[in-house]
PDB file of N, CA and C in Angstrom:
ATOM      1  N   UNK A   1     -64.375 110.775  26.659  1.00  0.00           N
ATOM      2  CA  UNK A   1     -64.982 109.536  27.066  1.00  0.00           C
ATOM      3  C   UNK A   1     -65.745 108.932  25.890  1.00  0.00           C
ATOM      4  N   UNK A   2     -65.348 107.585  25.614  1.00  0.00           N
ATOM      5  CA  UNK A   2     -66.060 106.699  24.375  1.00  0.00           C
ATOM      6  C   UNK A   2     -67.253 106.549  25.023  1.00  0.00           C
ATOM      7  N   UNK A   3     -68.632 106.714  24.087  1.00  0.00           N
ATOM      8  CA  UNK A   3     -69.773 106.640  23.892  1.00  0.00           C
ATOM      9  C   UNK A   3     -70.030 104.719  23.548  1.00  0.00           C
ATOM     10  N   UNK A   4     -70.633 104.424  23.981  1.00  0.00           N
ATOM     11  CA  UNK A   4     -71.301 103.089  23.672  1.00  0.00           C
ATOM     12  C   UNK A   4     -72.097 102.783  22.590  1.00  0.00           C
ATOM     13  N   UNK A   5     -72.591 101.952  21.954  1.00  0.00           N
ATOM     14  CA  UNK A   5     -73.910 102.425  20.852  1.00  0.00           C
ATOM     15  C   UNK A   5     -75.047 102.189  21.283  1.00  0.00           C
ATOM     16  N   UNK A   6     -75.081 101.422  22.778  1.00  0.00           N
ATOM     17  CA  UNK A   6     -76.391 101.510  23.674  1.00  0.00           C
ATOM     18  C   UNK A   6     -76.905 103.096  23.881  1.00  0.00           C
ATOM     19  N   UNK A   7     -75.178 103.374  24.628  1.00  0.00           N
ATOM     20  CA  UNK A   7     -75.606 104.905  25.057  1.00  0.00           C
ATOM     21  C   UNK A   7     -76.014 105.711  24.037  1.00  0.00           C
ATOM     22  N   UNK A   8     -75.461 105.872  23.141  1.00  0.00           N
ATOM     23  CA  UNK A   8     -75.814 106.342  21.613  1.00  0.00           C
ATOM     24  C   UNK A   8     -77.257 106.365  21.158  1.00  0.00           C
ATOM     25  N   UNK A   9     -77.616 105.327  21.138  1.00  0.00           N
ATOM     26  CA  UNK A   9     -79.132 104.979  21.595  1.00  0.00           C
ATOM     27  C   UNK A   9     -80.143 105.150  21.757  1.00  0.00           C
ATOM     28  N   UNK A  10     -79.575 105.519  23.235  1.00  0.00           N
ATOM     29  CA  UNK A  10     -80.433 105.967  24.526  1.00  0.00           C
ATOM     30  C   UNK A  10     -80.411 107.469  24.277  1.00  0.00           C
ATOM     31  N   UNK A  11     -79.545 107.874  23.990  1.00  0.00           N
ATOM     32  CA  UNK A  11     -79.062 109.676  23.760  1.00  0.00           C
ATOM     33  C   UNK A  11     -79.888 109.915  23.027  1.00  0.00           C
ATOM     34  N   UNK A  12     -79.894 109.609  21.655  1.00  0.00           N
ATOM     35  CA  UNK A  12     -81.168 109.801  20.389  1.00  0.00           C
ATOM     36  C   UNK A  12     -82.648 109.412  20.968  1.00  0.00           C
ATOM     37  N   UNK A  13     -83.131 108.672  21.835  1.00  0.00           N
ATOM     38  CA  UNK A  13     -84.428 108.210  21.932  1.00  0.00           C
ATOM     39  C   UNK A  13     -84.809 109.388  22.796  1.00  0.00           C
ATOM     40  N   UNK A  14     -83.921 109.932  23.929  1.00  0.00           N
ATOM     41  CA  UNK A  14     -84.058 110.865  24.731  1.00  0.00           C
ATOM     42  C   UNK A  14     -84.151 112.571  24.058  1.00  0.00           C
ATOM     43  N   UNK A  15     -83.759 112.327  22.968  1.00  0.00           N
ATOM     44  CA  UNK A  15     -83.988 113.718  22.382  1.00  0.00           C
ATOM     45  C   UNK A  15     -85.006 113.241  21.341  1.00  0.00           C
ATOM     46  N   UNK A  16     -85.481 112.602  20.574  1.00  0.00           N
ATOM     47  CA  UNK A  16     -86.864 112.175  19.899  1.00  0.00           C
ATOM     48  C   UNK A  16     -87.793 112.446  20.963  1.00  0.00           C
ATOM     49  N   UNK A  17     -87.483 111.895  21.950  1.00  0.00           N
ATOM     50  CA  UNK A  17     -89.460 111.639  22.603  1.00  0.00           C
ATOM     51  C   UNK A  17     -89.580 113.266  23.467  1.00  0.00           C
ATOM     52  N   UNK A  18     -88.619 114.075  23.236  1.00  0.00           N
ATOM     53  CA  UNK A  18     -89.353 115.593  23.898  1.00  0.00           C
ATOM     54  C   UNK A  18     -90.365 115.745  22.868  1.00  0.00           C
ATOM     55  N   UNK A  19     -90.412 115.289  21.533  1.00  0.00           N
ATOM     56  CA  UNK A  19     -91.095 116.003  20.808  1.00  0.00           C
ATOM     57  C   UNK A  19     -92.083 115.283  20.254  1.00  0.00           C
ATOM     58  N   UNK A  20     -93.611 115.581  19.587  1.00  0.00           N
ATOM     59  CA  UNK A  20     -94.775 115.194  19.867  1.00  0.00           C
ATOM     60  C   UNK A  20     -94.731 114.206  18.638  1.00  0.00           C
ATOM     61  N   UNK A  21     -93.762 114.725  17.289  1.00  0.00           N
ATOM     62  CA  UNK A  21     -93.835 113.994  16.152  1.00  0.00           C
ATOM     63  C   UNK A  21     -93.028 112.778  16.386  1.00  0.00           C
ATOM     64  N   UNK A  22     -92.037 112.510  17.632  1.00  0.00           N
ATOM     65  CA  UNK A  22     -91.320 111.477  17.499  1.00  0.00           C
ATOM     66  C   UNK A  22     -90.595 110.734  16.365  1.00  0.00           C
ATOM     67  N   UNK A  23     -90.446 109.657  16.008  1.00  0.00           N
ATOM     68  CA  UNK A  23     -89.845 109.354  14.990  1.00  0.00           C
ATOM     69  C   UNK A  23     -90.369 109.232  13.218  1.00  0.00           C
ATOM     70  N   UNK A  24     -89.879 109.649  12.615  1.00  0.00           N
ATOM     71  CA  UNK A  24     -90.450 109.728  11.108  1.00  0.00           C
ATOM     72  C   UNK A  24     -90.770 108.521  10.730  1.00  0.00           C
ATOM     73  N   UNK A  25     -91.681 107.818   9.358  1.00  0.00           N
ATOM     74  CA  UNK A  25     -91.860 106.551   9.100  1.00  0.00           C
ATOM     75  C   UNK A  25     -90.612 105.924   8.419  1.00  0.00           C
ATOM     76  N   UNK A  26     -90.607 104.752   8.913  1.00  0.00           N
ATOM     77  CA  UNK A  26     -89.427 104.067   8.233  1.00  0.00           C
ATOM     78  C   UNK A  26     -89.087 104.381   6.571  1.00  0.00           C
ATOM     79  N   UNK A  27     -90.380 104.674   5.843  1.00  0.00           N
ATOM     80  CA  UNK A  27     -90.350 105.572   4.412  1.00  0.00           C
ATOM     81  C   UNK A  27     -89.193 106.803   4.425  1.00  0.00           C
ATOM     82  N   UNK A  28     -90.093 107.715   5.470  1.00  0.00           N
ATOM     83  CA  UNK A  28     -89.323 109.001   5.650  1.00  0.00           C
ATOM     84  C   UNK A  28     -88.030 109.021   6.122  1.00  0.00           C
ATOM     85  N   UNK A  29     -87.688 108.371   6.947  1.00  0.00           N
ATOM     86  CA  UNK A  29     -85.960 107.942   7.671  1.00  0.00           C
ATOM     87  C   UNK A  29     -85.282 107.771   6.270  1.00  0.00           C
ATOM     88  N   UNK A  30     -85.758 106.642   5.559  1.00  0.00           N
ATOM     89  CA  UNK A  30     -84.929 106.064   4.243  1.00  0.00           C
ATOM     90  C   UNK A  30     -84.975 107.220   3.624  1.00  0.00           C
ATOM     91  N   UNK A  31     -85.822 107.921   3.004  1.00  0.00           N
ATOM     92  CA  UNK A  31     -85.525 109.219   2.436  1.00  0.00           C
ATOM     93  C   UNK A  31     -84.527 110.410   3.308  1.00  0.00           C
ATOM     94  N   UNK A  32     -84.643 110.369   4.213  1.00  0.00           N
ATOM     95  CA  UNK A  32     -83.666 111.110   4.501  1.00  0.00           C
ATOM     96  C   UNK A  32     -82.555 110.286   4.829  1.00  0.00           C
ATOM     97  N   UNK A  33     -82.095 109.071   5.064  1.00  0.00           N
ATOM     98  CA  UNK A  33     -81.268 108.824   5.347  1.00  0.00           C
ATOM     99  C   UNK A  33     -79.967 108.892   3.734  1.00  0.00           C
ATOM    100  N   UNK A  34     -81.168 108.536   2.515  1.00  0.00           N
ATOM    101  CA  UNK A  34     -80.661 108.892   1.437  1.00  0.00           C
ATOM    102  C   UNK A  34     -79.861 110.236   1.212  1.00  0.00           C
ATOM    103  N   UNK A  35     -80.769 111.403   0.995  1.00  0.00           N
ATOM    104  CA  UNK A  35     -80.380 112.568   1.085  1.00  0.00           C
ATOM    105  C   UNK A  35     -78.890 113.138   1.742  1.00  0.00           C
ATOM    106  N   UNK A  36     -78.570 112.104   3.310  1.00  0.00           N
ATOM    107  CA  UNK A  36     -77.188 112.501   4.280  1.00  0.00           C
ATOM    108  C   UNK A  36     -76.406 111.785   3.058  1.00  0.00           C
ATOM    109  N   UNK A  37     -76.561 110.405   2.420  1.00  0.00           N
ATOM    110  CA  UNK A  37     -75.838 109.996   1.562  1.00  0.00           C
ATOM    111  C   UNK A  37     -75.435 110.706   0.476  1.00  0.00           C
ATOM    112  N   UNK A  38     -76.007 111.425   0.006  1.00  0.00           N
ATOM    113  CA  UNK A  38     -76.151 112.191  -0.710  1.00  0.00           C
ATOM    114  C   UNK A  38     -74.988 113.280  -0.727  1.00  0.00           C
ATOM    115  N   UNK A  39     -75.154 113.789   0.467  1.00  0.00           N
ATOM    116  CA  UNK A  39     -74.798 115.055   1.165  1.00  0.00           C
ATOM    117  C   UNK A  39     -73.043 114.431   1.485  1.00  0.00           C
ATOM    118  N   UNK A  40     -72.587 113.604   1.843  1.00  0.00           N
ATOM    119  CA  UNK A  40     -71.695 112.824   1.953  1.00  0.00           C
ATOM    120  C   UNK A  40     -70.511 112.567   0.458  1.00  0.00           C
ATOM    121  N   UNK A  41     -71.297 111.902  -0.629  1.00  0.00           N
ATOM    122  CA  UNK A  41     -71.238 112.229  -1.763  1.00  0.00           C
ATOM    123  C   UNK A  41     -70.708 112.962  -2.237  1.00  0.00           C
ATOM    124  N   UNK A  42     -70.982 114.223  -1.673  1.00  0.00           N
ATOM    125  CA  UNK A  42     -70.756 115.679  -2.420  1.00  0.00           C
ATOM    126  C   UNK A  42     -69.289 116.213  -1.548  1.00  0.00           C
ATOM    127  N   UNK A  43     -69.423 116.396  -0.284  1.00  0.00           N
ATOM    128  CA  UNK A  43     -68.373 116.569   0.474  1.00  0.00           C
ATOM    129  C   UNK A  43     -66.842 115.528  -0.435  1.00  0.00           C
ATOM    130  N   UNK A  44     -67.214 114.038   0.171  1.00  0.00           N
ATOM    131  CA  UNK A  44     -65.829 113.383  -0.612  1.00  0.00           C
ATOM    132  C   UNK A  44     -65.914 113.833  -1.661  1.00  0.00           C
ATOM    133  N   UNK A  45     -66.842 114.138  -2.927  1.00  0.00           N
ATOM    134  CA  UNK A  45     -66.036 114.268  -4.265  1.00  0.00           C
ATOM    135  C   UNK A  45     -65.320 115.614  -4.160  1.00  0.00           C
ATOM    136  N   UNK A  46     -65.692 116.440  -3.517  1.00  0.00           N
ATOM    137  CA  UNK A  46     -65.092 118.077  -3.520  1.00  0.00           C
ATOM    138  C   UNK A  46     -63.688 118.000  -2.498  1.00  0.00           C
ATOM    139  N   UNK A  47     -63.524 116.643  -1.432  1.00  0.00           N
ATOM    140  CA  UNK A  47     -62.418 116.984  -1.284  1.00  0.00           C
ATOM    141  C   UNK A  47     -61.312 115.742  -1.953  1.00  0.00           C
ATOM    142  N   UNK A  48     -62.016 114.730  -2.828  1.00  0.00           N
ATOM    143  CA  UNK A  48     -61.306 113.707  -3.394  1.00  0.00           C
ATOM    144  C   UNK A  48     -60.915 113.436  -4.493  1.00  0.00           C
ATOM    145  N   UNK A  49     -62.007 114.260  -5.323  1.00  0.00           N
ATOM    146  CA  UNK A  49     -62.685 114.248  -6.858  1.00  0.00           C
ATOM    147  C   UNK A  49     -61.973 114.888  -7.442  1.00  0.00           C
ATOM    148  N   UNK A  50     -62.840 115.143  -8.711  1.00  0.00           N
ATOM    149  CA  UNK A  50     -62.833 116.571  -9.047  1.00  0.00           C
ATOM    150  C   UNK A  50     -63.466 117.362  -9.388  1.00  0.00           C
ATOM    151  N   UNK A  51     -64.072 117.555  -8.546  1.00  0.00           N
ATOM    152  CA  UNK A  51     -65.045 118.792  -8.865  1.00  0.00           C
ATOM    153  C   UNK A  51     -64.831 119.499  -7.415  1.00  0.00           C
ATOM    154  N   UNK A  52     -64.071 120.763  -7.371  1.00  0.00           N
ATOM    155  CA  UNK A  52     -63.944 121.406  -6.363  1.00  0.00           C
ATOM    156  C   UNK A  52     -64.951 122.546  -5.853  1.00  0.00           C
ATOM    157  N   UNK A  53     -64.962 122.807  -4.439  1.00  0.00           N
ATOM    158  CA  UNK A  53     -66.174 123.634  -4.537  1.00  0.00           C
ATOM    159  C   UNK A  53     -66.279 124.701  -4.751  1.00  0.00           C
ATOM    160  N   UNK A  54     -67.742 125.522  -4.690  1.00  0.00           N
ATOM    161  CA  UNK A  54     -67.203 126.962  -5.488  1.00  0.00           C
ATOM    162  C   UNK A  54     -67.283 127.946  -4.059  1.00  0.00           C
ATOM    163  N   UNK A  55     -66.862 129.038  -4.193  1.00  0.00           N
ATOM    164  CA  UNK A  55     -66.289 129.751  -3.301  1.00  0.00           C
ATOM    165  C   UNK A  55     -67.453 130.164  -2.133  1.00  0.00           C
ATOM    166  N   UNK A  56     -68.647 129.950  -2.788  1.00  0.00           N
ATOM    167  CA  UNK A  56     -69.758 130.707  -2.038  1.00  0.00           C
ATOM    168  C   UNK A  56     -70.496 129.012  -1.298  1.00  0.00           C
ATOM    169  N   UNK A  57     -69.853 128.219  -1.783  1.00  0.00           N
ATOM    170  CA  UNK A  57     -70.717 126.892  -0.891  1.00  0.00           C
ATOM    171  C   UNK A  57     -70.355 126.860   0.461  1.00  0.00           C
ATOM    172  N   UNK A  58     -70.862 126.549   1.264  1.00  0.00           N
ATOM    173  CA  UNK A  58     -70.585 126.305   2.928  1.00  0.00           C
ATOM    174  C   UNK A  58     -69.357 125.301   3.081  1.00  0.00           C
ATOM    175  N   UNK A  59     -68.631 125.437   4.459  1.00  0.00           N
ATOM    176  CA  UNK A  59     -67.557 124.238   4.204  1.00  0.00           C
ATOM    177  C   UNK A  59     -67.885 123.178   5.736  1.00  0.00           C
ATOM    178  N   UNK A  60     -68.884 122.286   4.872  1.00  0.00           N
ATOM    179  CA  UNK A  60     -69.208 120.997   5.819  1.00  0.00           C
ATOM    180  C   UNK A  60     -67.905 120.084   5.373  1.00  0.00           C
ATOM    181  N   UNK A  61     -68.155 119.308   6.309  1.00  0.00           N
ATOM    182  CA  UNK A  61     -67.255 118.351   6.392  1.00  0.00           C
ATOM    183  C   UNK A  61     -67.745 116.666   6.464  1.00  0.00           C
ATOM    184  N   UNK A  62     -67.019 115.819   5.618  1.00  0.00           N
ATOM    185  CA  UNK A  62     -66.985 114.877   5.929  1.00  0.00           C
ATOM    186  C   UNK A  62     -67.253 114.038   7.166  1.00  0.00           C
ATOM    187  N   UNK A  63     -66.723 114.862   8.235  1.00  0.00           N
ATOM    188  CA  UNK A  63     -67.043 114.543   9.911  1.00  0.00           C
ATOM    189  C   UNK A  63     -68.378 114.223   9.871  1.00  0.00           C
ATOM    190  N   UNK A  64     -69.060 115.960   9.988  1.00  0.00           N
ATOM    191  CA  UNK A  64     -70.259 116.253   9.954  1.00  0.00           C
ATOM    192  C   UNK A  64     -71.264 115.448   9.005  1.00  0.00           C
ATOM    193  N   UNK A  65     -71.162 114.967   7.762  1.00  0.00           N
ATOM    194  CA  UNK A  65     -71.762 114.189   7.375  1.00  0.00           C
ATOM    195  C   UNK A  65     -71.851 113.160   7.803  1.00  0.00           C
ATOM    196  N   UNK A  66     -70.976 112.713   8.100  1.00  0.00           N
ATOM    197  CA  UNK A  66     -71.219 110.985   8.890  1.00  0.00           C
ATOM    198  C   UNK A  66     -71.803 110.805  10.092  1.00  0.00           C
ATOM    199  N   UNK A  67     -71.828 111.531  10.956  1.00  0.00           N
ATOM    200  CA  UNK A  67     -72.396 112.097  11.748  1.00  0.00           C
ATOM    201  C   UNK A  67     -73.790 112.085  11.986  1.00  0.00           C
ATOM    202  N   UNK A  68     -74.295 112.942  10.815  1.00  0.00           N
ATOM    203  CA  UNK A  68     -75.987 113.011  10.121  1.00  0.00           C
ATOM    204  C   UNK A  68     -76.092 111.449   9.979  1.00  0.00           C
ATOM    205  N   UNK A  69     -75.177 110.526   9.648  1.00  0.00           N
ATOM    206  CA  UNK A  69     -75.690 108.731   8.790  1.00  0.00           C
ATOM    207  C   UNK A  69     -76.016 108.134   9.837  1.00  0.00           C
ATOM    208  N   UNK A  70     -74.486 108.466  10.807  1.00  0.00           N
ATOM    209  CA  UNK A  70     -75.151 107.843  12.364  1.00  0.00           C
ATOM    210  C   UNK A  70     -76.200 108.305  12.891  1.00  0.00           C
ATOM    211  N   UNK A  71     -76.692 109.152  12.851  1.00  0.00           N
ATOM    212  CA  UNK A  71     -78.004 109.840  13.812  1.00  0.00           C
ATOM    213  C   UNK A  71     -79.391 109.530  13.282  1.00  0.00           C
ATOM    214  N   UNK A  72     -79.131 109.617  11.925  1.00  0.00           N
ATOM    215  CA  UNK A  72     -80.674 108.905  11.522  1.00  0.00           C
ATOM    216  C   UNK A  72     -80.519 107.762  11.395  1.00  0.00           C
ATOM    217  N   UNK A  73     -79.419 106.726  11.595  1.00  0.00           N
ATOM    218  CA  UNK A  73     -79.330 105.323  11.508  1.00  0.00           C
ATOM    219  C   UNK A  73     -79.721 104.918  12.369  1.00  0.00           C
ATOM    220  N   UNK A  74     -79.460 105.522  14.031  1.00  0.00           N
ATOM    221  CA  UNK A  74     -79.222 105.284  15.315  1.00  0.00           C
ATOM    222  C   UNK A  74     -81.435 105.583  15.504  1.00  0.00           C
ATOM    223  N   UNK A  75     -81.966 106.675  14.674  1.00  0.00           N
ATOM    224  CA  UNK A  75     -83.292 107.146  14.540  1.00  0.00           C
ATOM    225  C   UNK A  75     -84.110 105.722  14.063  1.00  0.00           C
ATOM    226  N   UNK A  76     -83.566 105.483  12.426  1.00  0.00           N
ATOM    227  CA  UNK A  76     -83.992 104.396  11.907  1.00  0.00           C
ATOM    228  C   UNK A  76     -84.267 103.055  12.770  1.00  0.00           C
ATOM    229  N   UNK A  77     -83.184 102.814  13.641  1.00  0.00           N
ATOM    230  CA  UNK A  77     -83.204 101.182  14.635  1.00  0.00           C
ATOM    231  C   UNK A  77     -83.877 101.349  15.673  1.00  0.00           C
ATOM    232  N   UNK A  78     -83.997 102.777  16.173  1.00  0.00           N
ATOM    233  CA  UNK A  78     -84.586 102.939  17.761  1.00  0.00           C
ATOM    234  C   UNK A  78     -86.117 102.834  16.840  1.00  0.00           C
ATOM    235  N   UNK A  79     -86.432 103.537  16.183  1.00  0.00           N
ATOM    236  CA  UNK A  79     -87.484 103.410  15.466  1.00  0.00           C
ATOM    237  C   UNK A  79     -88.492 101.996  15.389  1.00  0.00           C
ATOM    238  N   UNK A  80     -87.007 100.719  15.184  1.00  0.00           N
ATOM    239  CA  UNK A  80     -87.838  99.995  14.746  1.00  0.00           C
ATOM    240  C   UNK A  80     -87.401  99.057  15.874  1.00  0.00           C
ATOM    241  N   UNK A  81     -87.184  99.326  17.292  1.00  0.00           N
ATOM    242  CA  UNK A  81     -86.462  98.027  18.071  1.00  0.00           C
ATOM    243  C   UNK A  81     -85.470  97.220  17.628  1.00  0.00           C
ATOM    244  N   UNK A  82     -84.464  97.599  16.683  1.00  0.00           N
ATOM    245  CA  UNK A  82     -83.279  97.353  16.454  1.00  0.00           C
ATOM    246  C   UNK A  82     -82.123  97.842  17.808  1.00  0.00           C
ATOM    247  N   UNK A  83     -81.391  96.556  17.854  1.00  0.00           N
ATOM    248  CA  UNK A  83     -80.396  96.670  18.842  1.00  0.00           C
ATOM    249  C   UNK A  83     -79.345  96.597  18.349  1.00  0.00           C
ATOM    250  N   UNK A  84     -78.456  98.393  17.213  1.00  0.00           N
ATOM    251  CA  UNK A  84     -77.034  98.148  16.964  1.00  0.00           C
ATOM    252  C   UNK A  84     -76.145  97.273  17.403  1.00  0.00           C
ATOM    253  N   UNK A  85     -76.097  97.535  18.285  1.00  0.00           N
ATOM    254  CA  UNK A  85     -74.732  96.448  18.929  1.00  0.00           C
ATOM    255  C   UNK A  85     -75.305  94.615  18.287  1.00  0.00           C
ATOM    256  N   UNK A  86     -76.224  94.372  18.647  1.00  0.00           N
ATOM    257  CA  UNK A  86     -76.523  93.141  17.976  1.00  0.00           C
ATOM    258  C   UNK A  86     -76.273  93.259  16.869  1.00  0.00           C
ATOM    259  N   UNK A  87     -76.979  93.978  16.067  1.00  0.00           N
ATOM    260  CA  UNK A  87     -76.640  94.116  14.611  1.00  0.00           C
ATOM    261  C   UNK A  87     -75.455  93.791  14.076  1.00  0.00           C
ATOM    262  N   UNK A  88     -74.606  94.915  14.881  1.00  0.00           N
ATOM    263  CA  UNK A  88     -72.777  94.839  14.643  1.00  0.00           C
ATOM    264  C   UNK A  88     -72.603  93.699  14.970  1.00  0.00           C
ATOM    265  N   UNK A  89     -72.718  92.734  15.991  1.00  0.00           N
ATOM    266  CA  UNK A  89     -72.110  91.569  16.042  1.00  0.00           C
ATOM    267  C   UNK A  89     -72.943  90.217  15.117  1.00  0.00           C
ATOM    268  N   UNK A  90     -73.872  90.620  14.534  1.00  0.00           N
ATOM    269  CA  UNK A  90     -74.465  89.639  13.252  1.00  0.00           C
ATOM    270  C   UNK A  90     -73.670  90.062  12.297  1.00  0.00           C
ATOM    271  N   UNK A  91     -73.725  91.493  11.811  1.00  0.00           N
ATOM    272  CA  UNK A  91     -72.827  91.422  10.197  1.00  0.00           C
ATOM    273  C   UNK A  91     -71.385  91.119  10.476  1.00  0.00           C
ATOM    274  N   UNK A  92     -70.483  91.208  12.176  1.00  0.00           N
ATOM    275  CA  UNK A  92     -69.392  90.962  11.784  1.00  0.00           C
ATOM    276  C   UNK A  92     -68.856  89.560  11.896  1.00  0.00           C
ATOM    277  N   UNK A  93     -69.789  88.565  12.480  1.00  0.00           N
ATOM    278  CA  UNK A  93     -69.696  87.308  11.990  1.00  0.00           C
ATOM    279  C   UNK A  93     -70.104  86.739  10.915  1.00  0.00           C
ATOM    280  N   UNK A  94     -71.474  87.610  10.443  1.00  0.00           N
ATOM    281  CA  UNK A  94     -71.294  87.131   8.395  1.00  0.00           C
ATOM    282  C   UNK A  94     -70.365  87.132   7.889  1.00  0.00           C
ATOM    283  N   UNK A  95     -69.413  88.568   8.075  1.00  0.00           N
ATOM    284  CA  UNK A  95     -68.076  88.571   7.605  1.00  0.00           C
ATOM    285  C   UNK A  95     -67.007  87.671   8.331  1.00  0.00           C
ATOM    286  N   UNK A  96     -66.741  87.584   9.418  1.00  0.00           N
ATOM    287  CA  UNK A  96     -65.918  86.514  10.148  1.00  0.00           C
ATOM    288  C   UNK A  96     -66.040  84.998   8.921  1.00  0.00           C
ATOM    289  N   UNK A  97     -66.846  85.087   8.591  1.00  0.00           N
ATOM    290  CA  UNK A  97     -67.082  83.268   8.262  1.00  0.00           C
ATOM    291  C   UNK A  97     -67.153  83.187   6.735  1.00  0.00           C
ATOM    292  N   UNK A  98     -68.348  84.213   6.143  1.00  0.00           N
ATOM    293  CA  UNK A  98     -68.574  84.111   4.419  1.00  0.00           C
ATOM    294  C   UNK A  98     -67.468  84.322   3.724  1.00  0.00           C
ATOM    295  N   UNK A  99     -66.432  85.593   4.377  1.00  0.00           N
ATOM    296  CA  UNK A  99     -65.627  86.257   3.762  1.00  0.00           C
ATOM    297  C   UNK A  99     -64.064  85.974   4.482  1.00  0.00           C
ATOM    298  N   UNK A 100     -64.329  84.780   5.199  1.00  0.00           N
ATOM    299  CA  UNK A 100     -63.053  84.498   5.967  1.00  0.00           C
ATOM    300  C   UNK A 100     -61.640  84.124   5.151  1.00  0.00           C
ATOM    301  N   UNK A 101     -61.888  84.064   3.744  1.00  0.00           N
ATOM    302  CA  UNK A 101     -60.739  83.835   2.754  1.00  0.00           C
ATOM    303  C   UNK A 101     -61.048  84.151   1.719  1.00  0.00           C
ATOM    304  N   UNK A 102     -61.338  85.590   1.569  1.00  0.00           N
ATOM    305  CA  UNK A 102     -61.895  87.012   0.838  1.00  0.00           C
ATOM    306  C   UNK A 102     -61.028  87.477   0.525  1.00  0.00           C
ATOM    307  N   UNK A 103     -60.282  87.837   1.312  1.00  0.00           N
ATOM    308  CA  UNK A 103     -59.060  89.182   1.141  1.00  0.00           C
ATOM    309  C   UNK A 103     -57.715  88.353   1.847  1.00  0.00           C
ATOM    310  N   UNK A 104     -56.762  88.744   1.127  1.00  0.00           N
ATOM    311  CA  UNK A 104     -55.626  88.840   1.319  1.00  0.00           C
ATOM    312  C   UNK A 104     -54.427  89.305   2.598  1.00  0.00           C
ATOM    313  N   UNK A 105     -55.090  88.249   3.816  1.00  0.00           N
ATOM    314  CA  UNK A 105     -54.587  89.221   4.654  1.00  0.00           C
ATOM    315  C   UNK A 105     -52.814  89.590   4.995  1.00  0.00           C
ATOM    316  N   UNK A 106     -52.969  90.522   5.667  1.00  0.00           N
ATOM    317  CA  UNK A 106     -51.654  91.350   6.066  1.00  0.00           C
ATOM    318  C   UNK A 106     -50.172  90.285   6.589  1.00  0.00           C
ATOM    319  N   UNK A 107     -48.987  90.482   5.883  1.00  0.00           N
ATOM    320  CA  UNK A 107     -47.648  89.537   6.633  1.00  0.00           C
ATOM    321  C   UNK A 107     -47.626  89.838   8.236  1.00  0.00           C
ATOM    322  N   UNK A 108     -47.760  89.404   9.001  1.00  0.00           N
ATOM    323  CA  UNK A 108     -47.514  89.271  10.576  1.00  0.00           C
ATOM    324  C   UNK A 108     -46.161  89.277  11.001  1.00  0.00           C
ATOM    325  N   UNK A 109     -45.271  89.882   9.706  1.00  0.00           N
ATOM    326  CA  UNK A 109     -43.375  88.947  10.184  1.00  0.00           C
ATOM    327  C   UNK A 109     -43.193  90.275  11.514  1.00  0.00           C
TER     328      UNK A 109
END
């Protein structure tokens, strides 16, 4: 069953508020939200790059990293009364319109 990004949301706010520290400062989110980037980084270059990993590193995954981006992203907006889904539909009409003869689109034959 597809998840919503309301429900998504709601899921993260419901596991933040069991706990007394609740959400980190918008400082601290960005720092960690860096760090998953980070962590992301490292995964694609080891399976894209070249630099392969060494035998004794753990084997995360790409999944799993993105994963971590959504969860403190989803942390970051509940944080600040950000409503993803709005969001998504502001940047994808920036793009609908700024970038509407950007790219090259696809033959339809």
């Amino acid at each position: 069953m597809e998840k919503s990004i309301a429900e998504m949301q709601r899921e993260v706010d419901l596991y933040i508020s069991q706990f007394k520290e609740g959400y980190f400062s918008p400082l601290a989110m960005l720092a960690r939200m860096s760090e998953e980037v980070g962590e992301l980084a490292r995964e694609v270059n080891h399976e894209f790059g070249e630099k392969p990993k060494k035998a004794s590193e753990a084997d995360n995954s790409i999944e799993l990293e993105l994963g971590d981006i959504l969860f403190i992203t989803i942390c970051f907006a509940n944080s600040l009364g950000i409503d993803l889904a709005q969001a998504h539909d502001k940047v994808m009409h920036k793009f609908n319109t700024r970038d509407a003869n950007r790219w090259t689109p696809k033959n339809t034959d």
